[in-house]
N, C-alpha and C. Protein backbone atom coordinates (compact mmCIF):
# COMPACT_ATOMS: atom_id res chain seq x y z
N UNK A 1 -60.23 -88.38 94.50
CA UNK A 1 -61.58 -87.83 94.53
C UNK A 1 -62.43 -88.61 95.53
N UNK A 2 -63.50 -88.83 95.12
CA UNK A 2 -64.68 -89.17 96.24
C UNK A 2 -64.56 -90.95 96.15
N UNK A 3 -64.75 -91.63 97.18
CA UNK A 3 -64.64 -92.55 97.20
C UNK A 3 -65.73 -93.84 97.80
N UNK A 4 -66.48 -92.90 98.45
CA UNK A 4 -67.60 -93.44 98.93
C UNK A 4 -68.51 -92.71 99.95
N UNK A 5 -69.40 -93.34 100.39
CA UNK A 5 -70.06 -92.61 101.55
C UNK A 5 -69.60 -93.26 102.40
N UNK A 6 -69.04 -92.18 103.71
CA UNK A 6 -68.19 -92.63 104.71
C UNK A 6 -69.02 -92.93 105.79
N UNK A 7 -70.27 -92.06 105.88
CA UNK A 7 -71.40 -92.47 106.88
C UNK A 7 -72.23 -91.05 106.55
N UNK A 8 -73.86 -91.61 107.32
CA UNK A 8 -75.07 -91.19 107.20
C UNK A 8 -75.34 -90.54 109.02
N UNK A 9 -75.52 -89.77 109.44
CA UNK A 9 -75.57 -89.34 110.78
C UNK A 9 -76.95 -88.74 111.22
N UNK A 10 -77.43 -89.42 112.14
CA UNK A 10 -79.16 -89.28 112.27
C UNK A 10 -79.03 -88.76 114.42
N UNK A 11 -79.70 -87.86 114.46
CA UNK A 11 -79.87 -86.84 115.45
C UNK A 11 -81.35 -87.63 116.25
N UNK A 12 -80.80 -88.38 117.16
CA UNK A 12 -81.83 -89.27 117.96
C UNK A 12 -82.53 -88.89 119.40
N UNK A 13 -83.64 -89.06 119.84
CA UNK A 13 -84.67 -88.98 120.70
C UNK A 13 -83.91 -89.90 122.05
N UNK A 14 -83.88 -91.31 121.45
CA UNK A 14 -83.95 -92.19 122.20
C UNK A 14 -82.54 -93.04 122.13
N UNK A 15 -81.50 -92.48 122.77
CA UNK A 15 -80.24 -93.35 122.09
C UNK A 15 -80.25 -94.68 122.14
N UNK A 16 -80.17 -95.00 123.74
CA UNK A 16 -80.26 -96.92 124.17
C UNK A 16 -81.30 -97.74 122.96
N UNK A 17 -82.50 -97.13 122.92
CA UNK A 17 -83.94 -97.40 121.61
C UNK A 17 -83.29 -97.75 120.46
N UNK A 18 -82.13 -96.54 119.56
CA UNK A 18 -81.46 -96.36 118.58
C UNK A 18 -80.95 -97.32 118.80
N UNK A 19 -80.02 -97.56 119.08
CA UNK A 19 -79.17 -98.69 119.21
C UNK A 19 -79.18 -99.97 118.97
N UNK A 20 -80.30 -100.29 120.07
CA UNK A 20 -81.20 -101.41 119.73
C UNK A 20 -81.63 -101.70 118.29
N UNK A 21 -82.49 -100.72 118.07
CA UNK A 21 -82.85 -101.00 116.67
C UNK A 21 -81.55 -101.21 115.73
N UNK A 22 -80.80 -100.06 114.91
CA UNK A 22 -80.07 -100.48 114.68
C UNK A 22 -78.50 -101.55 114.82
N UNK A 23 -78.29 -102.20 115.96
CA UNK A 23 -77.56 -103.75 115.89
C UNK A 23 -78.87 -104.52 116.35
N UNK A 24 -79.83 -104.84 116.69
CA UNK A 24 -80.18 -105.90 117.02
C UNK A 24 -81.34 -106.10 115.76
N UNK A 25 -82.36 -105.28 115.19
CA UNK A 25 -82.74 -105.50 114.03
C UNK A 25 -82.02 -104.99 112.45
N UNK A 26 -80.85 -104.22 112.37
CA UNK A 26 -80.17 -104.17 111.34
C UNK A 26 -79.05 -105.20 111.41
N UNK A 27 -78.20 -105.33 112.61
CA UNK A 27 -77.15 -106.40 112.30
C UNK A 27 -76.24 -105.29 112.58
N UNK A 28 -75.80 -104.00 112.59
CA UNK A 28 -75.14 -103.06 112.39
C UNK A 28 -74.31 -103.09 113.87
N UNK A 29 -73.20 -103.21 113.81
CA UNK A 29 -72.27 -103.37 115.45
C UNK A 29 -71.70 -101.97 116.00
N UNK A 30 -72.30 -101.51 117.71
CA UNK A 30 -71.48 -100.12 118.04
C UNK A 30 -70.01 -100.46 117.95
N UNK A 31 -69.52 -99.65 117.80
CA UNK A 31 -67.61 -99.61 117.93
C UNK A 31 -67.19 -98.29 118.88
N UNK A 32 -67.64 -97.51 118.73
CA UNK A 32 -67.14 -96.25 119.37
C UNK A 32 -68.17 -95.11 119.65
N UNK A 33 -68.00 -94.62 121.03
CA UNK A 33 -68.22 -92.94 121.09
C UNK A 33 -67.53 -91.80 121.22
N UNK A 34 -67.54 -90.67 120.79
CA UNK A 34 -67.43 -89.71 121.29
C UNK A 34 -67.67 -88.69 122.46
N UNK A 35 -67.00 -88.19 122.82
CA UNK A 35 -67.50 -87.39 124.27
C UNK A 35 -67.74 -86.07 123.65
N UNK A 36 -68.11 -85.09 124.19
CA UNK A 36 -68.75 -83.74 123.63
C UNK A 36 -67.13 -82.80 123.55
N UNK A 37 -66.67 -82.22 122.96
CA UNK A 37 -65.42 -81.47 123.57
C UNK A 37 -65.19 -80.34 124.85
N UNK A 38 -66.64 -79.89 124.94
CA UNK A 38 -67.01 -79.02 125.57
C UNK A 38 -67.25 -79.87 127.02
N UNK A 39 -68.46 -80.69 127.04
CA UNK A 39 -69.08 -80.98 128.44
C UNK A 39 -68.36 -82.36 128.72
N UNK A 40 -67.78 -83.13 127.82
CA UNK A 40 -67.28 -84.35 128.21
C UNK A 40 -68.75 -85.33 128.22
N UNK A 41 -70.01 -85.00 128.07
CA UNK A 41 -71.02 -85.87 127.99
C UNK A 41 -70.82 -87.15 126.70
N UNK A 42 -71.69 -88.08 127.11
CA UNK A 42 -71.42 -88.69 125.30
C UNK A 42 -72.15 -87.96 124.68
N UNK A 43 -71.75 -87.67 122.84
CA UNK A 43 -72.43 -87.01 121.83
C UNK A 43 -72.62 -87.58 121.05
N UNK A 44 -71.83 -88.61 120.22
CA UNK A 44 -72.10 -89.36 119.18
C UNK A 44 -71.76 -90.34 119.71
N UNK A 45 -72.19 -91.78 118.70
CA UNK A 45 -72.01 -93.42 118.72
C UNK A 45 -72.18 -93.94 117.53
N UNK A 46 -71.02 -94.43 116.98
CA UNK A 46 -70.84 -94.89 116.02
C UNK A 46 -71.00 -95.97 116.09
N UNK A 47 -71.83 -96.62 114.78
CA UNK A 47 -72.06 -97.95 114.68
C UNK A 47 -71.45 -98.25 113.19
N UNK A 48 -70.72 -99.80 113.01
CA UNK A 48 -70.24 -99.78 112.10
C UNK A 48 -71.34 -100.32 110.76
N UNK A 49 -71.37 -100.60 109.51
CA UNK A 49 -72.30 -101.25 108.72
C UNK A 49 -71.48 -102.02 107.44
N UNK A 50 -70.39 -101.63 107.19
CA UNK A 50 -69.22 -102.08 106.70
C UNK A 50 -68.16 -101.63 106.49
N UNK A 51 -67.21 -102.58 106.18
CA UNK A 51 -65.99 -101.97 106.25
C UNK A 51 -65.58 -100.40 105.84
N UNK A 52 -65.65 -99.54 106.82
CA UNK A 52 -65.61 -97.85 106.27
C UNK A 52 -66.46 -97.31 105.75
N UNK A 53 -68.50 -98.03 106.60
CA UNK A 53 -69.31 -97.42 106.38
C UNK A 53 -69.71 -96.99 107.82
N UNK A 54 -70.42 -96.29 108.48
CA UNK A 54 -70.82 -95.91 109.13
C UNK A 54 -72.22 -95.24 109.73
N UNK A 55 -72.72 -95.36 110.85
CA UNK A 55 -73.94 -94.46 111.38
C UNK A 55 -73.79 -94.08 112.60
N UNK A 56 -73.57 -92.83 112.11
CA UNK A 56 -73.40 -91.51 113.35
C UNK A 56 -74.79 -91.30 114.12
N UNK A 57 -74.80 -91.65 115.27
CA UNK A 57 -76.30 -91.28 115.84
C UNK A 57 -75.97 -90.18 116.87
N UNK A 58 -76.34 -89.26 117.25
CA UNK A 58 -76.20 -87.84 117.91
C UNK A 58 -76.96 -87.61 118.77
N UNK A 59 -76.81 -87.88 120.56
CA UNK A 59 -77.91 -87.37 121.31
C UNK A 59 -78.49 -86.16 120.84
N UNK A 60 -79.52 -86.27 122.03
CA UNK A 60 -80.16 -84.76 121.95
C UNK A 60 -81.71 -84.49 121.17
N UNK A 61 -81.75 -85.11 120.09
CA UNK A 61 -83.09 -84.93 119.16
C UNK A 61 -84.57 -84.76 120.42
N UNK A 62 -84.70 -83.64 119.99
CA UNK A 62 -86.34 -83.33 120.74
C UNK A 62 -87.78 -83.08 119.88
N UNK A 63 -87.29 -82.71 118.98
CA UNK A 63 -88.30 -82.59 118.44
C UNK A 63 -88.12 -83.27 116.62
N UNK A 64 -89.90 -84.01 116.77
CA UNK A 64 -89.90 -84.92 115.93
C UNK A 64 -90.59 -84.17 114.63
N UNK A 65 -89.92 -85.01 113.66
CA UNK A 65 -90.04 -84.57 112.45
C UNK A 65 -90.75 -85.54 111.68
N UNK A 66 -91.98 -84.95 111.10
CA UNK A 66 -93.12 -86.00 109.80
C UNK A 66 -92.38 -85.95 108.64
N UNK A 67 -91.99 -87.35 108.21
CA UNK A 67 -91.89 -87.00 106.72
C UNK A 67 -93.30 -87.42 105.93
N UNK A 68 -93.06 -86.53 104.70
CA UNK A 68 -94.17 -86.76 103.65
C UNK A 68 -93.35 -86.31 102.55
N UNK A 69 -93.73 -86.68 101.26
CA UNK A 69 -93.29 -86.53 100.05
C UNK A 69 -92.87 -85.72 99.46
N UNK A 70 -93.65 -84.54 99.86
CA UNK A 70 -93.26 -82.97 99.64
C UNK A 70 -92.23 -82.03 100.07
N UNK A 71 -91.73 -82.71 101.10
CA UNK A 71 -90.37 -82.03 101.80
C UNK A 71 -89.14 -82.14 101.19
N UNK A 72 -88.60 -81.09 100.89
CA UNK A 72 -87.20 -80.61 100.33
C UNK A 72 -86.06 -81.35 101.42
N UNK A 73 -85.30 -82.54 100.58
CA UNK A 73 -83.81 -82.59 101.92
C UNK A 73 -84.19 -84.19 101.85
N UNK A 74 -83.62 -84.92 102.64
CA UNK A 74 -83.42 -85.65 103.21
C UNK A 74 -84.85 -86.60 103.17
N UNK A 75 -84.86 -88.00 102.60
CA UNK A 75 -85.53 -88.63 102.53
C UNK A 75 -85.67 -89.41 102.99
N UNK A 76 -85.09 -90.69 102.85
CA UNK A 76 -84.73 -92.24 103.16
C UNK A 76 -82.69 -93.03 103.06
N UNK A 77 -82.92 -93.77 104.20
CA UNK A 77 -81.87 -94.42 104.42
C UNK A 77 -81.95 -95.61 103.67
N UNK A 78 -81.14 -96.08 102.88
CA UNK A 78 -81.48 -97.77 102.07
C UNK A 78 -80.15 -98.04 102.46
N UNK A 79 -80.46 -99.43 103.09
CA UNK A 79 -79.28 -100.53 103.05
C UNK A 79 -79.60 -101.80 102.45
N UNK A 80 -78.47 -101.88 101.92
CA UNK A 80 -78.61 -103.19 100.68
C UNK A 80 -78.54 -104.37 101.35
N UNK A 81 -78.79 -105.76 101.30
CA UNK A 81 -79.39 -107.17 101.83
C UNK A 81 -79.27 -107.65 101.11
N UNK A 82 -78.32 -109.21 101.82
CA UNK A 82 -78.00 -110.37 100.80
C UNK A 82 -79.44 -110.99 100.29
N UNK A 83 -80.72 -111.24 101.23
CA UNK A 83 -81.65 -111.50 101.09
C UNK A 83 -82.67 -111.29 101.67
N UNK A 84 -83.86 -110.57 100.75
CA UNK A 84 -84.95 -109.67 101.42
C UNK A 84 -85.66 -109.85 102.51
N UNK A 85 -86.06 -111.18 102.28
CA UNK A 85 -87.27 -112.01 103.27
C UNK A 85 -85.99 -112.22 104.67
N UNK A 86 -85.12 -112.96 104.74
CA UNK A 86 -84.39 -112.61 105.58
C UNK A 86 -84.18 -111.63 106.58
N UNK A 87 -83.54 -110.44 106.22
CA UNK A 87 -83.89 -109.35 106.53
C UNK A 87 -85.38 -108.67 107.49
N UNK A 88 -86.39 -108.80 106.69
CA UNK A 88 -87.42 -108.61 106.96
C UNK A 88 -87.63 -109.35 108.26
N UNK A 89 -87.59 -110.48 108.21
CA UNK A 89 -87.46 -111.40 109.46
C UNK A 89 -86.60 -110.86 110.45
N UNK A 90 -85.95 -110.72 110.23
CA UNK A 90 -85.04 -110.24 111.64
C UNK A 90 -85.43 -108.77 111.98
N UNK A 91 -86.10 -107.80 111.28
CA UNK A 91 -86.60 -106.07 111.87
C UNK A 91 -87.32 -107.16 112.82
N UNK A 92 -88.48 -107.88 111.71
CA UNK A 92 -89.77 -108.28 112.84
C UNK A 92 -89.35 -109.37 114.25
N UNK A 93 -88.41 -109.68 113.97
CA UNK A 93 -88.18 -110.76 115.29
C UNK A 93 -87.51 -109.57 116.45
N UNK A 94 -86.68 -108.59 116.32
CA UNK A 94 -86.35 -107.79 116.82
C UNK A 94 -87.56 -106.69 117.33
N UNK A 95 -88.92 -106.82 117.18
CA UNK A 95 -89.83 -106.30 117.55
C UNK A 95 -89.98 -105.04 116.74
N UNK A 96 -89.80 -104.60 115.52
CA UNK A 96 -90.17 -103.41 114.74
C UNK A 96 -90.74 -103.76 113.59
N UNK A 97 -91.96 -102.95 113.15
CA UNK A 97 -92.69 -103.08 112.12
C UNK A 97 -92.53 -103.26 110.71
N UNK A 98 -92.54 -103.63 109.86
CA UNK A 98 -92.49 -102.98 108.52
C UNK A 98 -93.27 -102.53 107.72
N UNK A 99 -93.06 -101.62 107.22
CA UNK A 99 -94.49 -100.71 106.74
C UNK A 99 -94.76 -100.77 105.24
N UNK A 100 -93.85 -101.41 104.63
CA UNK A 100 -94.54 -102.05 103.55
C UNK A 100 -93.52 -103.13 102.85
N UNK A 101 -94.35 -104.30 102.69
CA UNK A 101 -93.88 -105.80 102.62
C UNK A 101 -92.64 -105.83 101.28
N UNK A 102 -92.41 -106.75 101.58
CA UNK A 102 -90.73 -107.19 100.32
C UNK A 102 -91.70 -107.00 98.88
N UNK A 103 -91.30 -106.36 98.18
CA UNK A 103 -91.59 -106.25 96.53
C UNK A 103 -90.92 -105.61 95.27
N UNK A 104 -91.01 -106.70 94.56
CA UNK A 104 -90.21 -106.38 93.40
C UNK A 104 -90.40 -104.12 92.85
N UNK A 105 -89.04 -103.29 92.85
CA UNK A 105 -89.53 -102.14 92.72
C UNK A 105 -89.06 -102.21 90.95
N UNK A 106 -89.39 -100.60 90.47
CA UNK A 106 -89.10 -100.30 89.55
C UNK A 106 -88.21 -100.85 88.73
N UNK A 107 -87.01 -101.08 89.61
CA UNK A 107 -85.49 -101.38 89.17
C UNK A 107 -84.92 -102.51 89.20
N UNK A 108 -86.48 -103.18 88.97
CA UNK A 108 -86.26 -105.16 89.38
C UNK A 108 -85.78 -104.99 90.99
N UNK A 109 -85.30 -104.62 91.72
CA UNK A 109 -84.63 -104.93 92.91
C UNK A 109 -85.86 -105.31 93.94
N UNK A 110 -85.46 -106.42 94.55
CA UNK A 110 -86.32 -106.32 96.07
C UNK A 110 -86.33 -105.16 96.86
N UNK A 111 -87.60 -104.89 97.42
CA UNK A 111 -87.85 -103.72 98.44
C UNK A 111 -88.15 -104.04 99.63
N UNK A 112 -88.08 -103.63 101.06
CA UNK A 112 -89.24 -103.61 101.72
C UNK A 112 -88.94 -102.43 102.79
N UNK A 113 -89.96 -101.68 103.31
CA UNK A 113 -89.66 -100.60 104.10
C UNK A 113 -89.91 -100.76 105.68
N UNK A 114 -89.21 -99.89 106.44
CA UNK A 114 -89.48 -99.83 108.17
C UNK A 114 -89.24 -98.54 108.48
N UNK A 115 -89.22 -98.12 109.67
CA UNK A 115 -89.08 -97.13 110.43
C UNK A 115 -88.32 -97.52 111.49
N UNK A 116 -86.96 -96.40 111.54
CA UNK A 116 -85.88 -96.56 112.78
C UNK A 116 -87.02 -95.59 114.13
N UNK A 117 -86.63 -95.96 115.41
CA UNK A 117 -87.39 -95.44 116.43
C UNK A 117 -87.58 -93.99 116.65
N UNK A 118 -86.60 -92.75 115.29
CA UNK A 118 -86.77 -91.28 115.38
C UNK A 118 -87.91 -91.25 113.71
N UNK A 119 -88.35 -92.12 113.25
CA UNK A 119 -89.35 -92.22 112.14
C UNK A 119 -88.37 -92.18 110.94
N UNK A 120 -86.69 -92.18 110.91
CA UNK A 120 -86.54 -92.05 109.11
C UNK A 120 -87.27 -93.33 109.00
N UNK A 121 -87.65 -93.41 107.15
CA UNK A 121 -87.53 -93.94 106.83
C UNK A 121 -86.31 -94.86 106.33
N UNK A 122 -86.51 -96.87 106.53
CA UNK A 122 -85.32 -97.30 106.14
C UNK A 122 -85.83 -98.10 104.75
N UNK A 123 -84.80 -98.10 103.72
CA UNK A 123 -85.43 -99.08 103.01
C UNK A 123 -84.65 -100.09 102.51
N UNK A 124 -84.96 -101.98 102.83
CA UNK A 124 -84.02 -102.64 102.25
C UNK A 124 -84.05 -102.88 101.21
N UNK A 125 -82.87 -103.05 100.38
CA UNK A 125 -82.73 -103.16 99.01
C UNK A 125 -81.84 -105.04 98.67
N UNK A 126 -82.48 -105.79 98.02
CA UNK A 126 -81.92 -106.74 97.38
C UNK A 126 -81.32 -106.39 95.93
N UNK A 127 -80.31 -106.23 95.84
CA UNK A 127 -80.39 -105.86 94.44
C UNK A 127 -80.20 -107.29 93.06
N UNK A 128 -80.89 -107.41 92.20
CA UNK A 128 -81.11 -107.92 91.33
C UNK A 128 -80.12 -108.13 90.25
N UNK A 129 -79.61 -109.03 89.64
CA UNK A 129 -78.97 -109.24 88.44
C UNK A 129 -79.47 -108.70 87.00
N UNK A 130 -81.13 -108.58 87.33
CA UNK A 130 -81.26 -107.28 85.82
C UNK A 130 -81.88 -106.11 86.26
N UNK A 131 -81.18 -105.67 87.32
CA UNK A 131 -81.27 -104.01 87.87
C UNK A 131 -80.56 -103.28 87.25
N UNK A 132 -80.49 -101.71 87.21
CA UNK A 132 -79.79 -100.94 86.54
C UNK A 132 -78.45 -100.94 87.61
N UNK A 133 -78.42 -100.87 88.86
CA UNK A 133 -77.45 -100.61 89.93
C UNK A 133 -76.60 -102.21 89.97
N UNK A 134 -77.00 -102.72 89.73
CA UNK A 134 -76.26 -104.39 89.40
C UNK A 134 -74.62 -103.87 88.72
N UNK A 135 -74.82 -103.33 87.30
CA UNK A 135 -74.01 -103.33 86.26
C UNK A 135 -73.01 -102.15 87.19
N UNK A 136 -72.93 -101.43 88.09
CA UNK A 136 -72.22 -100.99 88.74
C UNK A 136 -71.54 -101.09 90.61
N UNK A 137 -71.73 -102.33 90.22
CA UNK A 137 -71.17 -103.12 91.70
C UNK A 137 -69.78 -103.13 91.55
């Protein structure tokens, strides 16, 4: 049956931008592209995030999309972090914002949020020893 999420694939504006952001403020390493089958252009670039996780980024994106709360689909990206403040440090040393600071959420877990350079939202997650998601690691 299902075994995991194999990867998350985000349709980008700005690839070289993308990139950047994700390995130089996520940590996340490219490994491979794809060429188009059709034009031979590049189409995708895979970046790895762990062992047999992945982020598919997809030239081409032109037109930008607002999120707000109310929209049906697709929300937020969370990647989990050995340690929050850490983390946080390295979006901001890498020159990207965070839009709202490290804090304890609902689920005991550390939070803190950013924006990749096409606006998802990202959110890091510390997870906690009396979180509900703990007891299923």
């Amino acid at each position: 049956m299902i075994k995991g999420i194999a990867h998350a694939a985000v349709t980008v504006k700005d690839m070289p931008e993308s990139i950047r952001f994700y390995t130089q403020a996520l940590g996340f390493r490219e490994v491979f592209t794809f060429q188009h089958p059709e034009t031979g252009a590049p189409w995708i670039v895979y970046l790895n995030i762990a062992p047999g996780q992945f982020i598919e980024l997809f030239y081409g994106g032109t037109e930008d999309q607002t999120w707000n709360d109310s929209l049906i689909g697709f929300n937020h990206l969370c990647f989990e972090v050995k340690d929050i403040q850490t983390a946080v440090q390295k979006v901001r040393d890498a020159g990207y914002p965070i839009d709202i600071e490290p804090q304890l959420g609902l689920d005991h877990n550390w939070q803190a949020w950013t924006r990749d350079p096409n606006g998802i939202r990202i959110e890091l997650m510390q997870i906690m020893p009396d979180s509900p998601q703990y007891q299923y690691r």
